[in-house]
C-alpha atoms as a PDB file:
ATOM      1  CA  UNK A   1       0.000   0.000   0.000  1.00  0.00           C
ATOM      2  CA  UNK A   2       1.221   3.253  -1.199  1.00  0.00           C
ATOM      3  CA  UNK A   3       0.557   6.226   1.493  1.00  0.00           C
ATOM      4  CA  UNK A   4       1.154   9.662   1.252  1.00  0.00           C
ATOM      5  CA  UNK A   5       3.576  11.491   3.159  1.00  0.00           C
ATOM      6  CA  UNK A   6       2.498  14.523   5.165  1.00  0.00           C
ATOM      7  CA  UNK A   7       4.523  16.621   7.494  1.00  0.00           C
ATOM      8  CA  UNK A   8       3.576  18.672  10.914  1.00  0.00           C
ATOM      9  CA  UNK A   9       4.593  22.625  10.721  1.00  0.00           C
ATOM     10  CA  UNK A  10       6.909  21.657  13.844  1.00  0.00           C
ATOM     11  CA  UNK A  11       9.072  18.997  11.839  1.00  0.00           C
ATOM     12  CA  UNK A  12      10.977  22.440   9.806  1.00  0.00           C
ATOM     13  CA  UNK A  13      11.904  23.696  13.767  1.00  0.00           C
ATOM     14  CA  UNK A  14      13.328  20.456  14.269  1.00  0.00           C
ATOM     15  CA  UNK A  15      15.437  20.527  11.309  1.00  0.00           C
ATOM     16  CA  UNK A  16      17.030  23.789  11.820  1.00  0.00           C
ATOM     17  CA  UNK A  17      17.500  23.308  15.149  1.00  0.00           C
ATOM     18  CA  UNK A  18      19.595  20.028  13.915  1.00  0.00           C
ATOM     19  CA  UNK A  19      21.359  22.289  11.524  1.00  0.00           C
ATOM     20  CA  UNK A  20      22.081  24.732  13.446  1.00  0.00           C
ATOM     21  CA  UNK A  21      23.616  22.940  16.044  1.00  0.00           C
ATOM     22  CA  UNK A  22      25.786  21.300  13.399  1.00  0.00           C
ATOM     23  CA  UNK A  23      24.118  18.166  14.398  1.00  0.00           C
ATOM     24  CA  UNK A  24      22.902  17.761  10.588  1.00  0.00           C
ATOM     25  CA  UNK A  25      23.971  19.381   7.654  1.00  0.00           C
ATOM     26  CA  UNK A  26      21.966  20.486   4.183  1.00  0.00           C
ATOM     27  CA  UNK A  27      22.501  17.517   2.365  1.00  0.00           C
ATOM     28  CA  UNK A  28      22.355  15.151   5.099  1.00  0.00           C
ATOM     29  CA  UNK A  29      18.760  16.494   5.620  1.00  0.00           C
ATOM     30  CA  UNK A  30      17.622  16.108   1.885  1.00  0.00           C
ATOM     31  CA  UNK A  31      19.118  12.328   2.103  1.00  0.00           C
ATOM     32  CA  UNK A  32      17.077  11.919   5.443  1.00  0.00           C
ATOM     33  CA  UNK A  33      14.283  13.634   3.569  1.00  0.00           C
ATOM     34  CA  UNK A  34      14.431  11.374   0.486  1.00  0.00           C
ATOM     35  CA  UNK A  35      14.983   7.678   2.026  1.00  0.00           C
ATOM     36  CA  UNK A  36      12.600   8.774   4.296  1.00  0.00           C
ATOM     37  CA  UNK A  37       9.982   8.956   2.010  1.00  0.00           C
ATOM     38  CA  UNK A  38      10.982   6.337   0.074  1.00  0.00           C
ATOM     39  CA  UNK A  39      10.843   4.179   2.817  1.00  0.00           C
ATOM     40  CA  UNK A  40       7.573   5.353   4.193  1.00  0.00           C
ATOM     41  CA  UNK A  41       5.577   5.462   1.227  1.00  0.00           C
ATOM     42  CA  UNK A  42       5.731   2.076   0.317  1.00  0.00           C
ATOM     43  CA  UNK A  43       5.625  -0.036   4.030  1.00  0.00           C
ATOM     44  CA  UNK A  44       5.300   2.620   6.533  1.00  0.00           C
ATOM     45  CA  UNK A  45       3.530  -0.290   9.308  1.00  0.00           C
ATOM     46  CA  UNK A  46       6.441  -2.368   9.347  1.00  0.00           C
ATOM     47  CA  UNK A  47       8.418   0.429  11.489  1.00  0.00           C
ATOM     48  CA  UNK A  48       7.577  -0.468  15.476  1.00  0.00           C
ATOM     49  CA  UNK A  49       5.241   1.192  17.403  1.00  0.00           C
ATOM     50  CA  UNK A  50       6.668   3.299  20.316  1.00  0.00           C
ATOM     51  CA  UNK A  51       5.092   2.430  24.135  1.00  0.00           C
ATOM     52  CA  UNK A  52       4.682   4.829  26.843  1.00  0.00           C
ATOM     53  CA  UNK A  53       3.883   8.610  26.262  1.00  0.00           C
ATOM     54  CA  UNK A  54       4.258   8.059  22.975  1.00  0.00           C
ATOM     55  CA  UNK A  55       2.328   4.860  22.537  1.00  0.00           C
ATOM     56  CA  UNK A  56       0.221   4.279  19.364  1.00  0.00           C
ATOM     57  CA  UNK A  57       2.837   6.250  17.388  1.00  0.00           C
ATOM     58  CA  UNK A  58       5.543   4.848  15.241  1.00  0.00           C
ATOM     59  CA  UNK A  59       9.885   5.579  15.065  1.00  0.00           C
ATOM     60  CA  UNK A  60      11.906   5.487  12.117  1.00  0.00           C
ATOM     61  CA  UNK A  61      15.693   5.184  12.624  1.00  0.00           C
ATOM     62  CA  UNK A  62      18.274   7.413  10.524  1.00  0.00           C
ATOM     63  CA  UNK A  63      21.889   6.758  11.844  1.00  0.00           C
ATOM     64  CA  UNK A  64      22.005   8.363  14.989  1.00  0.00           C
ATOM     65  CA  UNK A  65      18.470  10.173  14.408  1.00  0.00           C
ATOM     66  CA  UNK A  66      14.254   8.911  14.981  1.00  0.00           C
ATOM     67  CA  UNK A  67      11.651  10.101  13.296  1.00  0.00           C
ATOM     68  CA  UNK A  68       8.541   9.967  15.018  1.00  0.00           C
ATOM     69  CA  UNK A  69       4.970   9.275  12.975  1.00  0.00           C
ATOM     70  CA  UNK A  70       1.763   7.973  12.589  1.00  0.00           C
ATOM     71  CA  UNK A  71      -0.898   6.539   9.686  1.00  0.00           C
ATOM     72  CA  UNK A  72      -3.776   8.026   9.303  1.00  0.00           C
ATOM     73  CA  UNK A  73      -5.926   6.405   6.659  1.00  0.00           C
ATOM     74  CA  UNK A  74      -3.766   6.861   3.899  1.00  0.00           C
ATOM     75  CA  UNK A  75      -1.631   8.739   5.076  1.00  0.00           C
ATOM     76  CA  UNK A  76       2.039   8.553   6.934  1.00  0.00           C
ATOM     77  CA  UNK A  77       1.943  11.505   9.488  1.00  0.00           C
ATOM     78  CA  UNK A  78       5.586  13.016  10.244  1.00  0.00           C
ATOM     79  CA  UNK A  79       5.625  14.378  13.288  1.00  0.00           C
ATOM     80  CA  UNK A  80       9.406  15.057  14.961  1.00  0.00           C
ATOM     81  CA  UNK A  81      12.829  13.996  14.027  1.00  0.00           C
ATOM     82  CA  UNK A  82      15.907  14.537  16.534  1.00  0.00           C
ATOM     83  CA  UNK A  83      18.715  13.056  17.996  1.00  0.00           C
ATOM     84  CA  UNK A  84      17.652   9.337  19.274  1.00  0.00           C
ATOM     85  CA  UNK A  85      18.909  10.696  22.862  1.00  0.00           C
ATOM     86  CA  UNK A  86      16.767  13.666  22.566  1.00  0.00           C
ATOM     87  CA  UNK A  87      13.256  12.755  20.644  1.00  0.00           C
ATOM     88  CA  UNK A  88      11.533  11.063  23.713  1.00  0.00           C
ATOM     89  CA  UNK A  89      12.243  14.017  26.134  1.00  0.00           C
ATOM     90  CA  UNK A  90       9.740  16.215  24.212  1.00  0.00           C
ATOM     91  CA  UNK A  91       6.143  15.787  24.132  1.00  0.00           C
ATOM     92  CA  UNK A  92       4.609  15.382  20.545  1.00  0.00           C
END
């Protein structure tokens, strides 16, 4: 099943507070960006579901960063990326 990727307004903060920090650069975001979407698209329910605060959401690793999401219909929701050590400190 094919969905359609959709991002939340806050997922742009995250990335340039990732950028700004150094943390991730230009075109390390557009390669995030890309397999990302790739990747989601086409089998976004394989990726675990998160427990706790967070439960009934999904993660999607990228080296040493998660993306956070959730489906919706037909849609694949993206909702925060950061540093694994810092994404589950936040609330959604």
């Amino acid at each position: 099943m094919a969905y359609k990727i959709a991002y939340k307004e806050s997922v742009l903060r995250d990335l340039e507070k990732l950028s700004k920090g150094g943390a991730l650069r230009l075109i390390d975001q557009l390669a995030l960006m890309d397999q990302l979407e790739k990747d989601l698209a086409d089998n976004a329910d394989a990726y675990p579901a998160m427990n706790g605060q967070f439960k009934g959401l999904r993660r999607y690793g990228f080296g040493n960063y998660r993306i956070v999401f959730t489906i919706m219909e037909q849609d694949v929701v993206i909702l925060r990326i950061g540093q694994k050590r810092n994404i589950s400190k936040k609330p959604i």
